[in-house]
PDB file of N, CA and C in Angstrom:
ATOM      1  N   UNK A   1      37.682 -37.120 -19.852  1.00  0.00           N
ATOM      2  CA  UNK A   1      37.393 -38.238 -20.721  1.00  0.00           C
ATOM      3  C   UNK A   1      38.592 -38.446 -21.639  1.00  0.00           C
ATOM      4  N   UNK A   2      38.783 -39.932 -21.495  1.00  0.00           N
ATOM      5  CA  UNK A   2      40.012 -39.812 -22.825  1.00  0.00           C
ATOM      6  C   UNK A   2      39.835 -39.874 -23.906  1.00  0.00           C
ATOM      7  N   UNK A   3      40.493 -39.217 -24.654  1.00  0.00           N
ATOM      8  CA  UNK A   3      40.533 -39.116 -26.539  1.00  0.00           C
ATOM      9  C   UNK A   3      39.542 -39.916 -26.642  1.00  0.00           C
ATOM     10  N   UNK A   4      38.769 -39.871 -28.075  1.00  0.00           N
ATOM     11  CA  UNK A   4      38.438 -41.057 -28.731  1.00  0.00           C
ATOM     12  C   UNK A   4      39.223 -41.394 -30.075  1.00  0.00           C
ATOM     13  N   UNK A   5      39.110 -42.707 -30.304  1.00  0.00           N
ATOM     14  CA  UNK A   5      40.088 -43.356 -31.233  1.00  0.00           C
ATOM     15  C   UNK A   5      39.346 -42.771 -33.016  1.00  0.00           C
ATOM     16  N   UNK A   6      40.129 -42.611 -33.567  1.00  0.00           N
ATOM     17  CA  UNK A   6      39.695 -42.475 -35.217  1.00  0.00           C
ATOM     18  C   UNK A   6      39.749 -43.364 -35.681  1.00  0.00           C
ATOM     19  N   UNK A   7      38.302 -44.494 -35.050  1.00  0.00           N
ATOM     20  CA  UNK A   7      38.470 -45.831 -36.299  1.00  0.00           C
ATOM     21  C   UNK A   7      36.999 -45.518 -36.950  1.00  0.00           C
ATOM     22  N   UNK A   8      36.766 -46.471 -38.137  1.00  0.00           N
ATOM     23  CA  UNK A   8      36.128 -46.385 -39.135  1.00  0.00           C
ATOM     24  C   UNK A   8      34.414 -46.613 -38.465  1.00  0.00           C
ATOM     25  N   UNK A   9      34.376 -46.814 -37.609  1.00  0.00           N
ATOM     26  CA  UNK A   9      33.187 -46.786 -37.144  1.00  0.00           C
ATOM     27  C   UNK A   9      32.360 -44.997 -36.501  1.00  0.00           C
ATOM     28  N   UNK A  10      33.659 -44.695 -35.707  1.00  0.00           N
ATOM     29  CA  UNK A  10      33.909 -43.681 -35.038  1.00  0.00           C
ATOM     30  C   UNK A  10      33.390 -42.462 -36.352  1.00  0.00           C
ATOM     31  N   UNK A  11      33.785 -42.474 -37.124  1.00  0.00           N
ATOM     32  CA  UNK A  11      34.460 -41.771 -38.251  1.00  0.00           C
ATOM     33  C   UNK A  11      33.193 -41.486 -39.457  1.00  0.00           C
ATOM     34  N   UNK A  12      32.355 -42.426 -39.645  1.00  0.00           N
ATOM     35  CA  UNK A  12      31.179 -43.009 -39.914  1.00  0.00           C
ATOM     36  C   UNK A  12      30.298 -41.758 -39.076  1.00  0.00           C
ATOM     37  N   UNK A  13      30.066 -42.075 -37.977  1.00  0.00           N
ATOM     38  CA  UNK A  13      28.950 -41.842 -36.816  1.00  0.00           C
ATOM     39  C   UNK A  13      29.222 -40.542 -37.047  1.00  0.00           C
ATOM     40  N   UNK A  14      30.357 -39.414 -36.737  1.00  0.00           N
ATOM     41  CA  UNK A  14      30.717 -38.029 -36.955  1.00  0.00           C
ATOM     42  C   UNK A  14      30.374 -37.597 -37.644  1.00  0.00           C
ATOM     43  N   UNK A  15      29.965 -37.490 -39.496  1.00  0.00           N
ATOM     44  CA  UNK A  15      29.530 -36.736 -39.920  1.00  0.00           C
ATOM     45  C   UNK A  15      27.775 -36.522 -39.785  1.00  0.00           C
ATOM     46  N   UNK A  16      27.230 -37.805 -39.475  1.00  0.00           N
ATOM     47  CA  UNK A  16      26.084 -37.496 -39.146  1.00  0.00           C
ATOM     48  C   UNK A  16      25.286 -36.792 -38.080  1.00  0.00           C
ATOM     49  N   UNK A  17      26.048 -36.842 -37.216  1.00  0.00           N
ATOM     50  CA  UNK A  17      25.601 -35.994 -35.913  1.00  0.00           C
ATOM     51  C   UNK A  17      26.720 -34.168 -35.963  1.00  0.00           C
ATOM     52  N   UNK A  18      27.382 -34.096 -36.512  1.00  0.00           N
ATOM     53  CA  UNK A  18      28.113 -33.108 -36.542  1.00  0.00           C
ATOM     54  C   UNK A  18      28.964 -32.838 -38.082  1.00  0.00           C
ATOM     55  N   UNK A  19      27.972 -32.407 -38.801  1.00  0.00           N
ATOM     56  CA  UNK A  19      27.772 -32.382 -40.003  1.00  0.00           C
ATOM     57  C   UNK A  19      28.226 -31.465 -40.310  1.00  0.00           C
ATOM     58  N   UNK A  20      28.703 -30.615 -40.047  1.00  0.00           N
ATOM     59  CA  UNK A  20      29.374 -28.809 -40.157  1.00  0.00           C
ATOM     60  C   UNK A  20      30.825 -29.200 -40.064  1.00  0.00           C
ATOM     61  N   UNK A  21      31.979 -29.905 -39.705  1.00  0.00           N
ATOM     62  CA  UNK A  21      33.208 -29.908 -39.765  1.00  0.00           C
ATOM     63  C   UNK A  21      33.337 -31.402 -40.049  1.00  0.00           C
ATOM     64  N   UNK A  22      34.911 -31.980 -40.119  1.00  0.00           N
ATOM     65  CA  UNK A  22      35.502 -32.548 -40.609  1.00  0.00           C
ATOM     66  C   UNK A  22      34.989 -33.720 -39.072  1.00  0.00           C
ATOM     67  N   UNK A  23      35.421 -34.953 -39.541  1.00  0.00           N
ATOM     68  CA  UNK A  23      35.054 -35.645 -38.109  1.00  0.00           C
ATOM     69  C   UNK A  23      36.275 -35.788 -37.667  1.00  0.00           C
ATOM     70  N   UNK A  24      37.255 -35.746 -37.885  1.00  0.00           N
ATOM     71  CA  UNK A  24      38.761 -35.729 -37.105  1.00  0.00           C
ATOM     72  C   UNK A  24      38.630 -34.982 -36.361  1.00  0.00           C
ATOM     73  N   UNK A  25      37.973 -33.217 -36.330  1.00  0.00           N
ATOM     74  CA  UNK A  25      37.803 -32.413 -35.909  1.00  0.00           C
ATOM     75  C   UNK A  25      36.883 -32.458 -34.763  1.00  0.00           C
ATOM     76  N   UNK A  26      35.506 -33.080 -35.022  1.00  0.00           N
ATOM     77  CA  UNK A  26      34.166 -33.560 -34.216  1.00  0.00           C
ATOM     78  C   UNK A  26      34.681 -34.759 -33.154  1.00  0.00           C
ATOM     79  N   UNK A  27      35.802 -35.919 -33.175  1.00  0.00           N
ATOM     80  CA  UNK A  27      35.910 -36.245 -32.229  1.00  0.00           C
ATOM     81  C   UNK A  27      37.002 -35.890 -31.535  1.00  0.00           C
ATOM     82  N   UNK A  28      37.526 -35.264 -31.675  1.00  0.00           N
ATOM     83  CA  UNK A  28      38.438 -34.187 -31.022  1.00  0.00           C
ATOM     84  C   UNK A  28      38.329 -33.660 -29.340  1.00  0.00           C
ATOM     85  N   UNK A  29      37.192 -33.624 -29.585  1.00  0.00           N
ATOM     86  CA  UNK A  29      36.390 -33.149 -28.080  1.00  0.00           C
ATOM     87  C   UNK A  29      35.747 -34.119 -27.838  1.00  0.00           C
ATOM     88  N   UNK A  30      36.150 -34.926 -26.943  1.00  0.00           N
ATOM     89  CA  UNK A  30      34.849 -36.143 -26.637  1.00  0.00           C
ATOM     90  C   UNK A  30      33.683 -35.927 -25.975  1.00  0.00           C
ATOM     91  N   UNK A  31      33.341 -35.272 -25.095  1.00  0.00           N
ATOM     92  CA  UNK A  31      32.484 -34.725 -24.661  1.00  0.00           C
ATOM     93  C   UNK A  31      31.572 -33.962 -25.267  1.00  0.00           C
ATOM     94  N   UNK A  32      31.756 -32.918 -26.125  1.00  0.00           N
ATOM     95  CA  UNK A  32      31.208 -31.951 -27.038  1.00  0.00           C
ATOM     96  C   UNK A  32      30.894 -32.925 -27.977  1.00  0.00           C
ATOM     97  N   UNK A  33      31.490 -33.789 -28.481  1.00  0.00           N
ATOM     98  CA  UNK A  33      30.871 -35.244 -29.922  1.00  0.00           C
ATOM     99  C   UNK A  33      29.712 -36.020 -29.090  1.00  0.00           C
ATOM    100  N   UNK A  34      29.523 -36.604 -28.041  1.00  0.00           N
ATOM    101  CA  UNK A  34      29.006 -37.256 -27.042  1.00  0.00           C
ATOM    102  C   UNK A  34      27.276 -36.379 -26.767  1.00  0.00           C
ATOM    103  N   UNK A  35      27.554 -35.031 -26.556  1.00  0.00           N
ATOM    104  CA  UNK A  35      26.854 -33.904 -26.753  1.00  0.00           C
ATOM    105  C   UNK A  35      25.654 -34.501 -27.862  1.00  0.00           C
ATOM    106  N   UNK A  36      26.531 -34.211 -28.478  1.00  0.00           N
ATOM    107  CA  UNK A  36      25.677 -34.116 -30.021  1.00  0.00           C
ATOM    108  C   UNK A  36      25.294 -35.668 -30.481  1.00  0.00           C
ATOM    109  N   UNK A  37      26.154 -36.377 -30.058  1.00  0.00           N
ATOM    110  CA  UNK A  37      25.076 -38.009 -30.386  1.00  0.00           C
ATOM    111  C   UNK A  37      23.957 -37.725 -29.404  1.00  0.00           C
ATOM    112  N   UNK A  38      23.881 -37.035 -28.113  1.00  0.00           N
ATOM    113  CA  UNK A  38      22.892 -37.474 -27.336  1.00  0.00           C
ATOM    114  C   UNK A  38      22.153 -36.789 -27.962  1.00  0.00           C
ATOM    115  N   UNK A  39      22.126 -35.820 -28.918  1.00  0.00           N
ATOM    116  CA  UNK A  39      20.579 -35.000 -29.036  1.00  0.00           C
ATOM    117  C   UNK A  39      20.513 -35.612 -30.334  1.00  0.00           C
ATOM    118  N   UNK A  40      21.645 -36.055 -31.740  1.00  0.00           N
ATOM    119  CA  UNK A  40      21.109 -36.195 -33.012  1.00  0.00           C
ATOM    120  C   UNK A  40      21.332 -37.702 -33.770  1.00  0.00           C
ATOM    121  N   UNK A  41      22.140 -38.040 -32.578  1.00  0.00           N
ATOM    122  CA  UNK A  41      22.214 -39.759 -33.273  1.00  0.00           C
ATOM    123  C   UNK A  41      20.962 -40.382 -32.934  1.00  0.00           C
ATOM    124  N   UNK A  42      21.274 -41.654 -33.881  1.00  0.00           N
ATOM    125  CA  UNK A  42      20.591 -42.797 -33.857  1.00  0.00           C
ATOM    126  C   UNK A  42      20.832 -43.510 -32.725  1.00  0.00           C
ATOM    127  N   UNK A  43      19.716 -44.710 -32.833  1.00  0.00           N
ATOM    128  CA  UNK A  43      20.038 -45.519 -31.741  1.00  0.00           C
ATOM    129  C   UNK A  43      21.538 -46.749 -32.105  1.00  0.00           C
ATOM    130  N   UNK A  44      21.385 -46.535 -33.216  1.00  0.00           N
ATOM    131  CA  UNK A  44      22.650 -47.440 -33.730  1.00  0.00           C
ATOM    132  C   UNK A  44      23.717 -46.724 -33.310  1.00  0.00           C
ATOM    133  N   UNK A  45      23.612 -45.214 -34.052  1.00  0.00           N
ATOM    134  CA  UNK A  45      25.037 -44.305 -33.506  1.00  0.00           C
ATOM    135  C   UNK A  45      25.244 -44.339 -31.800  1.00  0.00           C
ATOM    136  N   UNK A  46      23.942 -44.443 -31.316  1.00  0.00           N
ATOM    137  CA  UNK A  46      24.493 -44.330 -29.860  1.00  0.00           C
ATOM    138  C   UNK A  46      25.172 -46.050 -29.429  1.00  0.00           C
ATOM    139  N   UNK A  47      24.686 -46.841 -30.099  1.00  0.00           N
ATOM    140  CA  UNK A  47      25.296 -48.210 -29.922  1.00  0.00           C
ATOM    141  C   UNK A  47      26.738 -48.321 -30.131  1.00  0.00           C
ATOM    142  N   UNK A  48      27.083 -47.870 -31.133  1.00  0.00           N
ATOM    143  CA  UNK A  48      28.505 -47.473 -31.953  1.00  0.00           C
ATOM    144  C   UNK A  48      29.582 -47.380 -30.777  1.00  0.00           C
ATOM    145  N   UNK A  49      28.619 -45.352 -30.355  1.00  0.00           N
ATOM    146  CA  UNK A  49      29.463 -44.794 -29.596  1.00  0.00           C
ATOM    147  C   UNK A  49      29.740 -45.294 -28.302  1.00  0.00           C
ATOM    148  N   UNK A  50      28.471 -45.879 -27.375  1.00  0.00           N
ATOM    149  CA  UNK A  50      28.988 -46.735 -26.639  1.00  0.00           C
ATOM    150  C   UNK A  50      29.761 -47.827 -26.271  1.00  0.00           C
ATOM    151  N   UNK A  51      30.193 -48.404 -27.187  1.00  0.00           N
ATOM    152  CA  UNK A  51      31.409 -49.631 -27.093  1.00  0.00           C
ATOM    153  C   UNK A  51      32.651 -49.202 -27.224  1.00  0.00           C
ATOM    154  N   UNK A  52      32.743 -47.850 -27.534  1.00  0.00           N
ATOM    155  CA  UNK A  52      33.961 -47.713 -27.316  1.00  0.00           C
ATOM    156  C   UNK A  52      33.797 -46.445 -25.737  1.00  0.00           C
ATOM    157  N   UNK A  53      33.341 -45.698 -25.403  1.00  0.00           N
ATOM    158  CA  UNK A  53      32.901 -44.714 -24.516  1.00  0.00           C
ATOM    159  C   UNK A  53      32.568 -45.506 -22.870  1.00  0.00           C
ATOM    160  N   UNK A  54      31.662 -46.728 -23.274  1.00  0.00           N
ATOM    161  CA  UNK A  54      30.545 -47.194 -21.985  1.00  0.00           C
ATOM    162  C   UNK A  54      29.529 -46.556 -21.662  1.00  0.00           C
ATOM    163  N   UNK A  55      28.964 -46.424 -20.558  1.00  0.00           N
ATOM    164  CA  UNK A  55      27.591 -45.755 -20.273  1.00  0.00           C
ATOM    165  C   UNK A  55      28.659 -44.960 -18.987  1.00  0.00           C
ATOM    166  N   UNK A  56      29.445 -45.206 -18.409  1.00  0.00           N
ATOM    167  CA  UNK A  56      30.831 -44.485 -17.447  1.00  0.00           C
ATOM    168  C   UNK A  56      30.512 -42.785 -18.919  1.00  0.00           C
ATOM    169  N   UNK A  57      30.890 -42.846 -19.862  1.00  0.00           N
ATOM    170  CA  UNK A  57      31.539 -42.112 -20.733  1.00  0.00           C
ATOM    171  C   UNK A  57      30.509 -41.525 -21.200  1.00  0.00           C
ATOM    172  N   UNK A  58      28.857 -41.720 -20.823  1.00  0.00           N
ATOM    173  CA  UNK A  58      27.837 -40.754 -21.323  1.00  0.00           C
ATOM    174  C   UNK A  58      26.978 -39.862 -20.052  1.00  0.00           C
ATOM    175  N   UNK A  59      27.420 -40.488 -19.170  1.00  0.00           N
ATOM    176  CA  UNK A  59      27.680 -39.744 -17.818  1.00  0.00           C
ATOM    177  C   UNK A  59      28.670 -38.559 -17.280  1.00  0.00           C
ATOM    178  N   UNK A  60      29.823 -39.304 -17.926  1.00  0.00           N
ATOM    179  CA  UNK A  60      30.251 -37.790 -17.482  1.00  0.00           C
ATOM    180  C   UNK A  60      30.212 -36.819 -18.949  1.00  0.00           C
ATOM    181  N   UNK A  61      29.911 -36.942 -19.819  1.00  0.00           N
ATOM    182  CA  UNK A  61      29.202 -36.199 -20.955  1.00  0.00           C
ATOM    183  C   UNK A  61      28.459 -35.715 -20.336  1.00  0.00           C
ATOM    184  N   UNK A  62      27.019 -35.782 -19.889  1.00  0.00           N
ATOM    185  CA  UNK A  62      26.081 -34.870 -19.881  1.00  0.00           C
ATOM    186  C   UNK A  62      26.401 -34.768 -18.318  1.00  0.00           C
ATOM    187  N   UNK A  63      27.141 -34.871 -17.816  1.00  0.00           N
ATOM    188  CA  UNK A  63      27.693 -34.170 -16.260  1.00  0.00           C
ATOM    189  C   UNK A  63      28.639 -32.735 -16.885  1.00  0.00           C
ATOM    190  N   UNK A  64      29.207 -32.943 -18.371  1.00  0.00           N
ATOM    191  CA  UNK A  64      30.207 -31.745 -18.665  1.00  0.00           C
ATOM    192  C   UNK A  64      29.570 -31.223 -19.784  1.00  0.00           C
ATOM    193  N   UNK A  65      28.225 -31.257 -20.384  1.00  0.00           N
ATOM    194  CA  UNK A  65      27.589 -30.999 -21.368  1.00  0.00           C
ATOM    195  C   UNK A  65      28.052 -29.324 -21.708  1.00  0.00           C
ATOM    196  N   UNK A  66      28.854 -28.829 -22.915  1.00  0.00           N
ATOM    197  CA  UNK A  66      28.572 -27.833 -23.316  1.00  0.00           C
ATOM    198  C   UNK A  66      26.949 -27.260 -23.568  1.00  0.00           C
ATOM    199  N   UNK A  67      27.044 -25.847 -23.383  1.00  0.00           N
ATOM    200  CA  UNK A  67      26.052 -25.270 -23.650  1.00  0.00           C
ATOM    201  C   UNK A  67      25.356 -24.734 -25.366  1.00  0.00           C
ATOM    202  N   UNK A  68      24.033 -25.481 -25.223  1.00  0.00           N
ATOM    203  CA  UNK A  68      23.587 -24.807 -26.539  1.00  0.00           C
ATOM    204  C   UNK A  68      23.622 -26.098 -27.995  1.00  0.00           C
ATOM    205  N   UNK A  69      23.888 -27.461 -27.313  1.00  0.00           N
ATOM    206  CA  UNK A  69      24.235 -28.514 -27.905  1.00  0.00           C
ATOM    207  C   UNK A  69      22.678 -29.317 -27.323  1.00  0.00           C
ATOM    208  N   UNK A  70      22.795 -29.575 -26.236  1.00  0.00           N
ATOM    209  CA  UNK A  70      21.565 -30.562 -25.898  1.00  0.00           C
ATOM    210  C   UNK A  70      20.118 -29.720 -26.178  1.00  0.00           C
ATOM    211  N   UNK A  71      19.120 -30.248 -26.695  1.00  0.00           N
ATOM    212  CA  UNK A  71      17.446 -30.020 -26.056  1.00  0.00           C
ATOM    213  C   UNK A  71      17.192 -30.400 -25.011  1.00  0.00           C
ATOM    214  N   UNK A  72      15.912 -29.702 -24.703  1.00  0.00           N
ATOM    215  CA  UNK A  72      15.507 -29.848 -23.780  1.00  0.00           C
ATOM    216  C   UNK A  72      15.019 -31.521 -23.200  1.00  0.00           C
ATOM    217  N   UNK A  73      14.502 -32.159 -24.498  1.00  0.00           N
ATOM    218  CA  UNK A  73      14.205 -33.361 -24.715  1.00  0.00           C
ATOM    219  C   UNK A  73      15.197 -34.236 -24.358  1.00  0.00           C
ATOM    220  N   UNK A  74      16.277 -33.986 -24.820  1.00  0.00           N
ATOM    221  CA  UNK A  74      16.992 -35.049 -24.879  1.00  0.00           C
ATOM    222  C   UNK A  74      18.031 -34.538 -23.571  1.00  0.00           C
ATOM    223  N   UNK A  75      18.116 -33.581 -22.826  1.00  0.00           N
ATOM    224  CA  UNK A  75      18.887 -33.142 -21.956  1.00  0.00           C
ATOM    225  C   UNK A  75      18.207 -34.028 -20.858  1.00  0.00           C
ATOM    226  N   UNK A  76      16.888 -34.445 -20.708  1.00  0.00           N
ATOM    227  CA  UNK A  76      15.642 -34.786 -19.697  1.00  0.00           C
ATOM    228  C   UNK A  76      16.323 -35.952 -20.086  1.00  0.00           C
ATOM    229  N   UNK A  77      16.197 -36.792 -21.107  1.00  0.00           N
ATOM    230  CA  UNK A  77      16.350 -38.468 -21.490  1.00  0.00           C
ATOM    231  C   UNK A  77      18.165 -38.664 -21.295  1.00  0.00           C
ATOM    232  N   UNK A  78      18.447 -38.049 -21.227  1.00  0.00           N
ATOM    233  CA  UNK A  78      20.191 -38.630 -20.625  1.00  0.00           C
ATOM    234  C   UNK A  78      20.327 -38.835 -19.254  1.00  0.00           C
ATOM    235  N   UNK A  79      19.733 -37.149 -18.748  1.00  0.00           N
ATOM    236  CA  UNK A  79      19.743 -37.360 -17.518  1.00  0.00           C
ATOM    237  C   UNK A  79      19.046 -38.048 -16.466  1.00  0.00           C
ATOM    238  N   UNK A  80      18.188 -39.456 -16.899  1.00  0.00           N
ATOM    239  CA  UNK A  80      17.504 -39.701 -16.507  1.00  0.00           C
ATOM    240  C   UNK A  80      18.233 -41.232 -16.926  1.00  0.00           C
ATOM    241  N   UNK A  81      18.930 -41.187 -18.175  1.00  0.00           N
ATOM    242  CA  UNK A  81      19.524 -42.316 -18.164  1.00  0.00           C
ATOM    243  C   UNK A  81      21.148 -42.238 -17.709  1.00  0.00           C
ATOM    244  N   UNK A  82      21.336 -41.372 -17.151  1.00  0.00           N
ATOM    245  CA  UNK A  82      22.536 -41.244 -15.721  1.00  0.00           C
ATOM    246  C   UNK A  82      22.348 -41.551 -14.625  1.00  0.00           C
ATOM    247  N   UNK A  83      20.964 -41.515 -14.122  1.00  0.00           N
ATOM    248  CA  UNK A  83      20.836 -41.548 -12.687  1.00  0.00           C
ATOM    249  C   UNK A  83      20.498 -40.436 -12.496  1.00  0.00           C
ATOM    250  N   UNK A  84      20.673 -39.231 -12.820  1.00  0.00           N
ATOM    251  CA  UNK A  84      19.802 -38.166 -12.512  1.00  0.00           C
ATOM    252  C   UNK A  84      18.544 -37.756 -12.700  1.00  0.00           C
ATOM    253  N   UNK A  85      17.624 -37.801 -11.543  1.00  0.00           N
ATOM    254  CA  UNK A  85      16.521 -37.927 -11.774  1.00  0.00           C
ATOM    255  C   UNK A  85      15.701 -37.182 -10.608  1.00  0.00           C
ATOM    256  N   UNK A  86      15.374 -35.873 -10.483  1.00  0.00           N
ATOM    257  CA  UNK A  86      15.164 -34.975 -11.239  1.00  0.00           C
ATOM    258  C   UNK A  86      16.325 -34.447 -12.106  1.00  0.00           C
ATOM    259  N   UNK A  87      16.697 -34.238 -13.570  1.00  0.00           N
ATOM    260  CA  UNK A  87      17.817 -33.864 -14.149  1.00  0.00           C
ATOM    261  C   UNK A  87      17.679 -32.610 -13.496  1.00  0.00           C
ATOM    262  N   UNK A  88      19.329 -31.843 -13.650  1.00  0.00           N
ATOM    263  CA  UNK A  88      19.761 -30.444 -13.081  1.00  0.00           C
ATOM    264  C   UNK A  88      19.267 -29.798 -13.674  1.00  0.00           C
ATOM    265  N   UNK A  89      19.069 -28.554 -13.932  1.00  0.00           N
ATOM    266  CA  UNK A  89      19.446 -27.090 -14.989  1.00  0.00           C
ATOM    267  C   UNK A  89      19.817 -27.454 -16.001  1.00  0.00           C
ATOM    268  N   UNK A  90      19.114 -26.641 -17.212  1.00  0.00           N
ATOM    269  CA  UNK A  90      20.245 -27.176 -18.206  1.00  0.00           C
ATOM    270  C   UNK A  90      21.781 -26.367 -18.199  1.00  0.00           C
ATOM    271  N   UNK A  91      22.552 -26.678 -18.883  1.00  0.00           N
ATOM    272  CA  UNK A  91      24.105 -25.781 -18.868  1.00  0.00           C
ATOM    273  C   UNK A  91      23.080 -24.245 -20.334  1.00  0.00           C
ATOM    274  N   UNK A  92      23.689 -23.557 -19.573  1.00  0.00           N
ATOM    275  CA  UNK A  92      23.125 -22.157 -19.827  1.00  0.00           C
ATOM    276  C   UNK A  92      24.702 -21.311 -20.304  1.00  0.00           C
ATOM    277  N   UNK A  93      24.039 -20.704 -21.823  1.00  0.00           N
ATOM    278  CA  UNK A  93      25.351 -19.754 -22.676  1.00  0.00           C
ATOM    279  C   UNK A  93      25.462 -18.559 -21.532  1.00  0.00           C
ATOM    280  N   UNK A  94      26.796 -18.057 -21.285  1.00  0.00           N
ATOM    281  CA  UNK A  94      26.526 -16.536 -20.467  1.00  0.00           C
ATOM    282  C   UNK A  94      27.282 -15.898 -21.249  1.00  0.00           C
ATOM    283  N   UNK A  95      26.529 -14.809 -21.704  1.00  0.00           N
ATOM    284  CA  UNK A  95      27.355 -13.876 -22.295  1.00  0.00           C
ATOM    285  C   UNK A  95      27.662 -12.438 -21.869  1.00  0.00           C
ATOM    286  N   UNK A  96      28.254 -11.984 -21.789  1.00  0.00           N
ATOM    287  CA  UNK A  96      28.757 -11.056 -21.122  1.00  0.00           C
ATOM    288  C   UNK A  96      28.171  -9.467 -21.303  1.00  0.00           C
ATOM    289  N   UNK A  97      28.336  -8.342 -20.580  1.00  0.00           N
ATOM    290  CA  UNK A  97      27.357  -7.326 -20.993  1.00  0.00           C
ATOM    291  C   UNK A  97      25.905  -7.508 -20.388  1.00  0.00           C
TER     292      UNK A  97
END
């Protein structure tokens, strides 16, 4: 996925869904930011994020979903608004030991 841009909309939407760091930092990773709108934004934030992303750009998000970011809820409602339908597995932490 490519970068996302640091405009004032962008910038806005970040601290609310990823409220623990800086949002320069939160869209940094587009995928991992994408993550976290799908489980804690709004429907506005997801409006936001889509005009600059597309629905191309929330697909392959929850096709590369870090682990330990989505619910179960909302892992079911992406993947269902991808085209995946039965959704996969969710992405599972492995830790070692």
């Amino acid at each position: 996925m490519k970068p996302l841009p640091h405009t004032p909309d962008l910038l806005a939407v970040a601290p609310r869904v990823i409220w623990f760091e800086p949002p320069e930092t939160a869209l940094a990773d587009p995928v991992r930011f994408l993550a976290y709108v799908m489980t804690y934004g709004t429907a506005e934030d997801v409006a936001i994020v889509r005009r600059h992303v597309g629905d191309e750009g929330f697909r392959e998000a929850i096709a590369k979903a870090p682990p330990g970011i989505l619910d179960a809820r909302s892992w079911a409602y992406w993947n269902v608004m991808a085209g995946n339908d039965p959704p996969p597995p969710m992405p599972r932490r492995h830790i070692p030991g």
